[in-house]
Protein backbone atom coordinates (compact mmCIF):
# COMPACT_ATOMS: atom_id res chain seq x y z
CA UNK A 1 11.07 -167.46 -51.02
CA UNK A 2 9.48 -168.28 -47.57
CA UNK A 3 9.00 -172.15 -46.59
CA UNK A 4 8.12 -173.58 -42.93
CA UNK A 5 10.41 -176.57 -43.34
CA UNK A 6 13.12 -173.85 -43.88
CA UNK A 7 12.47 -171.58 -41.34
CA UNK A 8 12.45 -175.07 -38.75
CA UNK A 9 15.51 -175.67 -40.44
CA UNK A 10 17.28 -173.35 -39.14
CA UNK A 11 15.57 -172.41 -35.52
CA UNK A 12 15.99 -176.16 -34.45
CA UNK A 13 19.47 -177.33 -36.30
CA UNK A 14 21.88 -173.80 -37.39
CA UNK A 15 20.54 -171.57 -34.16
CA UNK A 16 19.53 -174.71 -32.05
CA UNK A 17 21.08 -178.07 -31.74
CA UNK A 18 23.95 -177.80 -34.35
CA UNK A 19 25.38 -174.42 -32.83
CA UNK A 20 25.11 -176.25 -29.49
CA UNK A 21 27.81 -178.85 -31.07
CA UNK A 22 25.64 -181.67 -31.82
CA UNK A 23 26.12 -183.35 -35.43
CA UNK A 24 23.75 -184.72 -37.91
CA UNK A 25 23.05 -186.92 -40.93
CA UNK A 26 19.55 -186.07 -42.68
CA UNK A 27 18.78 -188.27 -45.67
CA UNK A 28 15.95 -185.70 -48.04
CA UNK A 29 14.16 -187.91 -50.85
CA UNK A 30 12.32 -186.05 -53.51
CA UNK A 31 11.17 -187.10 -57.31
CA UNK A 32 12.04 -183.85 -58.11
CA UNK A 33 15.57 -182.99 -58.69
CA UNK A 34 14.54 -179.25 -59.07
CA UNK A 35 12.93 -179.37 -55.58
CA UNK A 36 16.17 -180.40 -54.02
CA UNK A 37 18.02 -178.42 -55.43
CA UNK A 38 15.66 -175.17 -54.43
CA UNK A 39 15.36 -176.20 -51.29
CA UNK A 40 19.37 -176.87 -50.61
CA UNK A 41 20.45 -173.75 -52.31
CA UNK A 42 17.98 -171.99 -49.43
CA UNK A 43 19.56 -174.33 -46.84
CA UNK A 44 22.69 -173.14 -48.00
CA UNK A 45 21.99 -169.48 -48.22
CA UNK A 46 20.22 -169.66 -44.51
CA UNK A 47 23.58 -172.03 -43.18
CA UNK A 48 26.18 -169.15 -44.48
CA UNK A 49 23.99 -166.41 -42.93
CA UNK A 50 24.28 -168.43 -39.59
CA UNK A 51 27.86 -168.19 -40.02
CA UNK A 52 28.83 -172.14 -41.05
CA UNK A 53 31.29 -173.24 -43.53
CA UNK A 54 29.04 -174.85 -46.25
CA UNK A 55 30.25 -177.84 -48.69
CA UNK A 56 28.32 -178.90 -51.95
CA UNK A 57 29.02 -182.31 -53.74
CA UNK A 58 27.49 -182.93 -56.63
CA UNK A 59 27.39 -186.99 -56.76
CA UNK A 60 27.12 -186.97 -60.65
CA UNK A 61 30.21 -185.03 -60.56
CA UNK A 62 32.26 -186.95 -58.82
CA UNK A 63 35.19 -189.51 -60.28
CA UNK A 64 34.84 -191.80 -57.02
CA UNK A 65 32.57 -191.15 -54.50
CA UNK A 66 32.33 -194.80 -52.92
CA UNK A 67 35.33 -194.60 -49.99
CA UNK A 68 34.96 -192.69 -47.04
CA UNK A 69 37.93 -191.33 -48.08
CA UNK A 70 36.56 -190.20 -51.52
CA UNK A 71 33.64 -188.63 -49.61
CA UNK A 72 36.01 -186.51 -47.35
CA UNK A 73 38.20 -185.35 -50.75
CA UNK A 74 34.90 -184.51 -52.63
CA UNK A 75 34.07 -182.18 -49.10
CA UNK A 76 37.57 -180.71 -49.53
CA UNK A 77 37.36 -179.94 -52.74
CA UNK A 78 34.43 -177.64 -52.37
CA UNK A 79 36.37 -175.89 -49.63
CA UNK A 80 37.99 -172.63 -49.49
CA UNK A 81 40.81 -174.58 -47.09
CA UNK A 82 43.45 -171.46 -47.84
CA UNK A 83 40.66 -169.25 -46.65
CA UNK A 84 39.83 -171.05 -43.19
CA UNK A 85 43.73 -170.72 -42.41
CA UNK A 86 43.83 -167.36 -42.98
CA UNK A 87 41.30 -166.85 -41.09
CA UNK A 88 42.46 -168.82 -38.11
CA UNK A 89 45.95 -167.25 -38.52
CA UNK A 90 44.28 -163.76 -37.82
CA UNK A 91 42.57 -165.36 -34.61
CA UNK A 92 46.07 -166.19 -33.52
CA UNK A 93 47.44 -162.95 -34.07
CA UNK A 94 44.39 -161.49 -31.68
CA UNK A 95 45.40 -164.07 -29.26
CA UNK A 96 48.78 -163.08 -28.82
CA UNK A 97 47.19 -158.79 -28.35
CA UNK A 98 47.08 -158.04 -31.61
CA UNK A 99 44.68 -156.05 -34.05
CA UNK A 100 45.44 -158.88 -37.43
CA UNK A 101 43.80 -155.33 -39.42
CA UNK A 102 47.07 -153.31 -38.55
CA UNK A 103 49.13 -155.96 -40.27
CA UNK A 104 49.73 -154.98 -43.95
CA UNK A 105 48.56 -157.95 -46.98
CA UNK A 106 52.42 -157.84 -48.28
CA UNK A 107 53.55 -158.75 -44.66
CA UNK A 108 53.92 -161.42 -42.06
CA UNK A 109 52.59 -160.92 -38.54
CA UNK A 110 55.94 -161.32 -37.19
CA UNK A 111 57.58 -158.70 -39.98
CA UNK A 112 55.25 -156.45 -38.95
CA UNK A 113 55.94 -156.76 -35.07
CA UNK A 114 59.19 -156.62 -35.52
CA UNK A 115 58.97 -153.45 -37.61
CA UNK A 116 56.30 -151.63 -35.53
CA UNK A 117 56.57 -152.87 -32.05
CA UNK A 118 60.18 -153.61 -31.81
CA UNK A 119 59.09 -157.24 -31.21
CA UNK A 120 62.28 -159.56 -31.36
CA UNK A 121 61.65 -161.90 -33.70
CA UNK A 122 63.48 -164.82 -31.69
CA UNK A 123 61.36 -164.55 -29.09
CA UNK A 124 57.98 -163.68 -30.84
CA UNK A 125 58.14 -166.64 -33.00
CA UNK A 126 58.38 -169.39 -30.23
CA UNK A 127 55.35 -167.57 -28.92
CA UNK A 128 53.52 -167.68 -32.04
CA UNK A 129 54.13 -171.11 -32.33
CA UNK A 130 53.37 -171.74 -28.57
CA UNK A 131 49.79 -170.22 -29.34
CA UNK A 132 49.14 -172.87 -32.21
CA UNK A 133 50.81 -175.83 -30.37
CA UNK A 134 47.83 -175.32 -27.61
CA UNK A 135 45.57 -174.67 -29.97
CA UNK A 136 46.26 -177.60 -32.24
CA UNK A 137 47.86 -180.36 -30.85
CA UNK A 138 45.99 -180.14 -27.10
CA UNK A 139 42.94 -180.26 -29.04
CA UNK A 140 41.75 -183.89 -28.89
CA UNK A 141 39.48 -183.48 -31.28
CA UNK A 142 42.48 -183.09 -33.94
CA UNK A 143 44.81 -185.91 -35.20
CA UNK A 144 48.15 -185.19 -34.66
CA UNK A 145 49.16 -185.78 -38.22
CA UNK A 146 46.36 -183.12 -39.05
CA UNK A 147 47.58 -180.50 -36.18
CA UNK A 148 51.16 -181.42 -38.02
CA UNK A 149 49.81 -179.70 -41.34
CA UNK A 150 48.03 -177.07 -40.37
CA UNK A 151 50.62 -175.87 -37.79
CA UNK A 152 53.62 -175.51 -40.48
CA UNK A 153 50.89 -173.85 -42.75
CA UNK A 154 49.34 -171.22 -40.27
CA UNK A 155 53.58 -170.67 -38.71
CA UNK A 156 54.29 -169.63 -42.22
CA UNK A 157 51.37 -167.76 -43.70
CA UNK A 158 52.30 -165.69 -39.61
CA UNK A 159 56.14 -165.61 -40.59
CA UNK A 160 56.68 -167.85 -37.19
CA UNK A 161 59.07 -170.42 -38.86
CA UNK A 162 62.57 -170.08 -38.95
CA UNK A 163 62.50 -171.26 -42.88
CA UNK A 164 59.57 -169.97 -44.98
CA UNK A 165 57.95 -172.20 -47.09
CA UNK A 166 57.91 -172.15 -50.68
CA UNK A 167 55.37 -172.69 -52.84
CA UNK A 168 55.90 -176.09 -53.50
CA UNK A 169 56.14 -176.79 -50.14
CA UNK A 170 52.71 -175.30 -49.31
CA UNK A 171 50.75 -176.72 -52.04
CA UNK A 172 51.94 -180.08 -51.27
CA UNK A 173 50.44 -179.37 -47.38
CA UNK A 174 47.27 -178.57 -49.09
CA UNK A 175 47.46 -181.40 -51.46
CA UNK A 176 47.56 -183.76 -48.20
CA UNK A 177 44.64 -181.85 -46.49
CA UNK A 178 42.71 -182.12 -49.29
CA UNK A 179 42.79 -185.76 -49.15
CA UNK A 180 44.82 -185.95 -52.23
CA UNK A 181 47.83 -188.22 -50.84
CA UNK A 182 51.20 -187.24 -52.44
CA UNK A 183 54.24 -189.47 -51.89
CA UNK A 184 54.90 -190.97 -48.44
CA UNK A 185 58.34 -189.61 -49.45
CA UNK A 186 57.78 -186.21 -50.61
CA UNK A 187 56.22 -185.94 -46.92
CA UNK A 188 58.46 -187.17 -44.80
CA UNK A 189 60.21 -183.52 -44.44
CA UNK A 190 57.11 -182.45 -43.12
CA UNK A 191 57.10 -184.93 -40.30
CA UNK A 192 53.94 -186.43 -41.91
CA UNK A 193 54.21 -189.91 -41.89
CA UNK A 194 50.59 -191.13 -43.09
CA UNK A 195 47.89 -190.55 -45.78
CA UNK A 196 44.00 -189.96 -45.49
CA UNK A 197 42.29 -193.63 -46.83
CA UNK A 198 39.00 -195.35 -45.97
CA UNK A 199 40.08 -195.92 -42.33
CA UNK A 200 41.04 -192.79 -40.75
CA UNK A 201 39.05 -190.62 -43.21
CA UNK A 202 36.15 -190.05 -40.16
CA UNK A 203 39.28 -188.63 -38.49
CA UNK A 204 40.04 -186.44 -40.56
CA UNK A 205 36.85 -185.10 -41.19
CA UNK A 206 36.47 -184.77 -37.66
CA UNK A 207 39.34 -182.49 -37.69
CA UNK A 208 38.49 -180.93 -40.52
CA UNK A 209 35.35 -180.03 -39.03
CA UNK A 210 36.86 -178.43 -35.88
CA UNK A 211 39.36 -176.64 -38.05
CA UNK A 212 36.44 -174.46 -39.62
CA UNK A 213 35.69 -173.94 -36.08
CA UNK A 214 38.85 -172.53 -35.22
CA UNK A 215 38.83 -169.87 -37.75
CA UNK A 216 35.62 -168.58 -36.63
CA UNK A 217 32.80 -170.96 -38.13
CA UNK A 218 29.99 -171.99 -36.29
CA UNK A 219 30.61 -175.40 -37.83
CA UNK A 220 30.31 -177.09 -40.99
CA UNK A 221 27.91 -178.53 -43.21
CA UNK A 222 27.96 -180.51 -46.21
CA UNK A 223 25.44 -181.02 -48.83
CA UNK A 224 25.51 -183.76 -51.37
CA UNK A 225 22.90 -184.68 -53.83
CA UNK A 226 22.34 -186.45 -57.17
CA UNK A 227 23.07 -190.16 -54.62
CA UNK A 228 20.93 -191.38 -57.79
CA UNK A 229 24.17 -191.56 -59.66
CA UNK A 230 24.71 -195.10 -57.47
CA UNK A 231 22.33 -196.61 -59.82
CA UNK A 232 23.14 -194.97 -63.15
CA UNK A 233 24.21 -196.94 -66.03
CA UNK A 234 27.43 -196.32 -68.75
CA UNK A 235 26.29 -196.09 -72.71
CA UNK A 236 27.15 -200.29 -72.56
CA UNK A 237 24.48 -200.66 -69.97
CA UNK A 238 27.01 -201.71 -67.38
CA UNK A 239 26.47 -200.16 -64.04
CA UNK A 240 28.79 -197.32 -63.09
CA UNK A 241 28.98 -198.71 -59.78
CA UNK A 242 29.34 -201.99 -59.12
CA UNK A 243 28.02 -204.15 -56.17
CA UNK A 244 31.14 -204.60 -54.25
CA UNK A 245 31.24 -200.34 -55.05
CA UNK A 246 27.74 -199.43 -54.10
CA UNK A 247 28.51 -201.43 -50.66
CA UNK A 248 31.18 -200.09 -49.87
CA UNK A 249 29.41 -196.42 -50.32
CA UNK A 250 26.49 -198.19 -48.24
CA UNK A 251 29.20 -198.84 -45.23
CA UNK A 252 30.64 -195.51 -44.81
CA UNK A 253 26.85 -194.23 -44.36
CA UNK A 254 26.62 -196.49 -42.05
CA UNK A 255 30.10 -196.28 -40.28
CA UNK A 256 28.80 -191.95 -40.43
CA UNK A 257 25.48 -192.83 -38.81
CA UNK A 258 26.96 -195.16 -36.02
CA UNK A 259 29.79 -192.26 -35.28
CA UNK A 260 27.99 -189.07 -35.39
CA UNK A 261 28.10 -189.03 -31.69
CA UNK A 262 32.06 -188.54 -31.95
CA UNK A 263 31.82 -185.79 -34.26
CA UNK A 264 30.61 -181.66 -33.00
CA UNK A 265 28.88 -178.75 -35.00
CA UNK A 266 28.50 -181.42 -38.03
CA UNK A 267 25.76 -181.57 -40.54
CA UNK A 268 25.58 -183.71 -43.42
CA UNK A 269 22.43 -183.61 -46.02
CA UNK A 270 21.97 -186.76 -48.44
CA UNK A 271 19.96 -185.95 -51.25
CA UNK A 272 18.40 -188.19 -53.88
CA UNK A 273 15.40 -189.26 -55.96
CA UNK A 274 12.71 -192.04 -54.77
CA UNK A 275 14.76 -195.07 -57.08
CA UNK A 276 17.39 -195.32 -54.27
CA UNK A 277 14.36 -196.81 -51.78
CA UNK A 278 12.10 -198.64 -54.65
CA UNK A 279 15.02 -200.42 -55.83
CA UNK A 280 14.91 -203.68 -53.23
CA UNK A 281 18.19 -204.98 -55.58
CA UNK A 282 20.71 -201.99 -55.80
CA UNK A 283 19.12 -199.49 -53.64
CA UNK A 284 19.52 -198.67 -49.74
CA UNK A 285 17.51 -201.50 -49.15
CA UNK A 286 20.08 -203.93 -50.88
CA UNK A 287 22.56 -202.92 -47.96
CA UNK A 288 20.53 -204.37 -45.21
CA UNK A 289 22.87 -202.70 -42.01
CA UNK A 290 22.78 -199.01 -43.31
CA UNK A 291 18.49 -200.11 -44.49
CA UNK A 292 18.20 -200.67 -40.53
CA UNK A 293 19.19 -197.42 -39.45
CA UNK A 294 17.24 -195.29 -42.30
CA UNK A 295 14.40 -197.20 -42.90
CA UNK A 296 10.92 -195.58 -42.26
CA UNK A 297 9.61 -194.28 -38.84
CA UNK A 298 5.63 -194.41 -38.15
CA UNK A 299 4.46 -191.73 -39.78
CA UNK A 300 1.01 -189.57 -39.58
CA UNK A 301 -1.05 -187.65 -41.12
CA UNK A 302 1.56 -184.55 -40.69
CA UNK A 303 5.02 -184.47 -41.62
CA UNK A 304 7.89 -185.14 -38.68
CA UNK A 305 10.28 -182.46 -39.82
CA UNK A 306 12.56 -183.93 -36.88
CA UNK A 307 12.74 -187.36 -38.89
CA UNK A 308 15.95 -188.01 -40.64
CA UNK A 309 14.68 -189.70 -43.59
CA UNK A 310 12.09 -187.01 -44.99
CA UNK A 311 10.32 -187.77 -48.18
CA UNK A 312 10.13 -183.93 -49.31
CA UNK A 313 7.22 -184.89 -51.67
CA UNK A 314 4.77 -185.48 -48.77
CA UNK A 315 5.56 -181.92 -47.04
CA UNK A 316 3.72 -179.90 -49.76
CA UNK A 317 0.65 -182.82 -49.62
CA UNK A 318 0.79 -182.66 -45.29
CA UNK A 319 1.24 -178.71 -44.29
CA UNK A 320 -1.22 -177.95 -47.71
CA UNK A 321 0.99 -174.97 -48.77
CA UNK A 322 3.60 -175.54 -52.14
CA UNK A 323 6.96 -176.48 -51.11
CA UNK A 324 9.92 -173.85 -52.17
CA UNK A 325 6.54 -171.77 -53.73
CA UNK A 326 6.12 -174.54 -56.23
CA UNK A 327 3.31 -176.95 -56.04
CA UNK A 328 3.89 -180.22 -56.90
CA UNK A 329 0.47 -181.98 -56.49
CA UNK A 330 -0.87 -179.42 -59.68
């Protein structure tokens, strides 16, 4: 499947301004649910071969999707978080002169050093943990509450604590990365005083974000589509989101948009039908300060593939070749 949009995709955003840590929030508008979804499973497909850490929400899907908060679980959800650790825990272990492909599955890095090099294991784990201190918690782009997490996860999975975790333990860590909040009291132990909600949830994504760039990612981007769902209706009739609801969604667009600046090797794809713009009541155009920020550039007789509100209808109609090999205008 060959498209120009795709191929500009990726030479200005993945290999271009993305990779050179700036962040974006593209909002893609099609009739055509089928389009979208072509065209972001290509996105996808061209993001992973550029070596990013992809995300895909399905709105429809979703319980809650209005909270910033809500937004950053439904990203962590589609995560493989165990994965990036592991990963990052191997880039430790090359820090500190290690090959991490000598070290057996069944055994810790510090086992292993112990065993092979005569490493003494009350010196090598201060070290370990000296490596991930720097790596975490000197990192200003990480909260400190985040750092916390990941350190005690990444210490064990290397065999650098002096207690091992158990699996309890570690699945309530992941619980709290994932956005999930357990008891303020279950993570006290932990030295986590704090949960992810609507106000620090940009935080945490930020984190998350450089997190995936720690264990080797060019960055991270996050696809969500089906936004349509914001004006769906329940069997009664009654609105499955409600006004003060859809706003709130609304705001943390907005909030997104206004802090993109703060955030590095981001990209975030909205996708939805053309209701979400005719709809003056319910739509984007209801929420006048997120409206002000999306709303329409001058356009011309050829599509701006820079713009970020694209109506993907018009591209197959401008360049005169079928979108995705599929043309729409038939």
């Amino acid at each position: 499947m060959y498209t120009p949009f795709v191929d500009f995709f990726r030479r200005e955003y993945l290999e271009g301004f993305i990779k050179a840590g700036g962040s974006k929030i593209k909002f893609y508008m099609s009739s055509y649910p089928e389009l979208r979804q072509e065209l972001f499973r290509e996105l996808v497909r061209q993001a992973a071969a550029c070596g990013y850490a992809v995300a895909q929400v399905d709105a429809a899907a979703v319980t809650k999707m209005h909270l910033m908060n809500n937004l950053y679980q439904a990203i962590t959800a589609n995560l493989d978080l165990e994965g990036y650790l592991r990963s990052y825990a191997r880039r430790v272990i090359e820090q500190l002169g290690y090959n991490p492909d000598e070290v057996p599955t069944n055994e810790t890095f510090v086992d292993w050093a112990v065993r092979v090099h005569g490493r003494v294991p009350e010196r090598l784990r201060p070290e370990t943990r000296s490596v991930l201190e720097r790596d975490l918690f000197r990192n200003q782009v990480i909260t400190r509450a985040f750092a916390t997490a990941v350190m005690q996860l990444v210490a064990d999975e290397l065999g650098a604590l002096e207690r091992k975790l158990d699996s309890k333990d570690r699945e309530l860590l992941y619980a709290w990365l994932r956005g999930e909040n357990p008891r303020l009291a279950e993570l006290r132990r932990f030295h986590l005083f704090t949960r992810i909600d609507r106000y620090n949830a940009r935080l945490f994504l930020r984190s998350l974000v450089e997190l995936v760039r720690l264990a080797g990612y060019q960055g991270l981007m996050v696809i969500v589509d089906n936004l349509d769902v914001l004006l769906a209706r329940k069997e009664t009739g009654r609105l499955l989101y409600g006004r003060a609801a859809r706003d709130e969604f609304y705001e943390s667009i907005r909030q997104l948009i206004d802090g993109i600046d703060a955030l590095h090797h981001f990209a975030v794809i909205l996708g939805f039908g053309r209701e979400l713009v005719d709809d003056d009541k319910l739509g984007f155009k209801s929420y006048s300060a997120l409206w002000m920020r999306i709303e329409y550039e001058i356009t011309g007789s050829r599509p701006n593939l820079f713009r970020d509100f694209l109506d993907l209808d018009f591209l197959p109609r401008a360049t005169g070749t079928p979108s995705l090999g599929r043309d729409l205008n038939a």
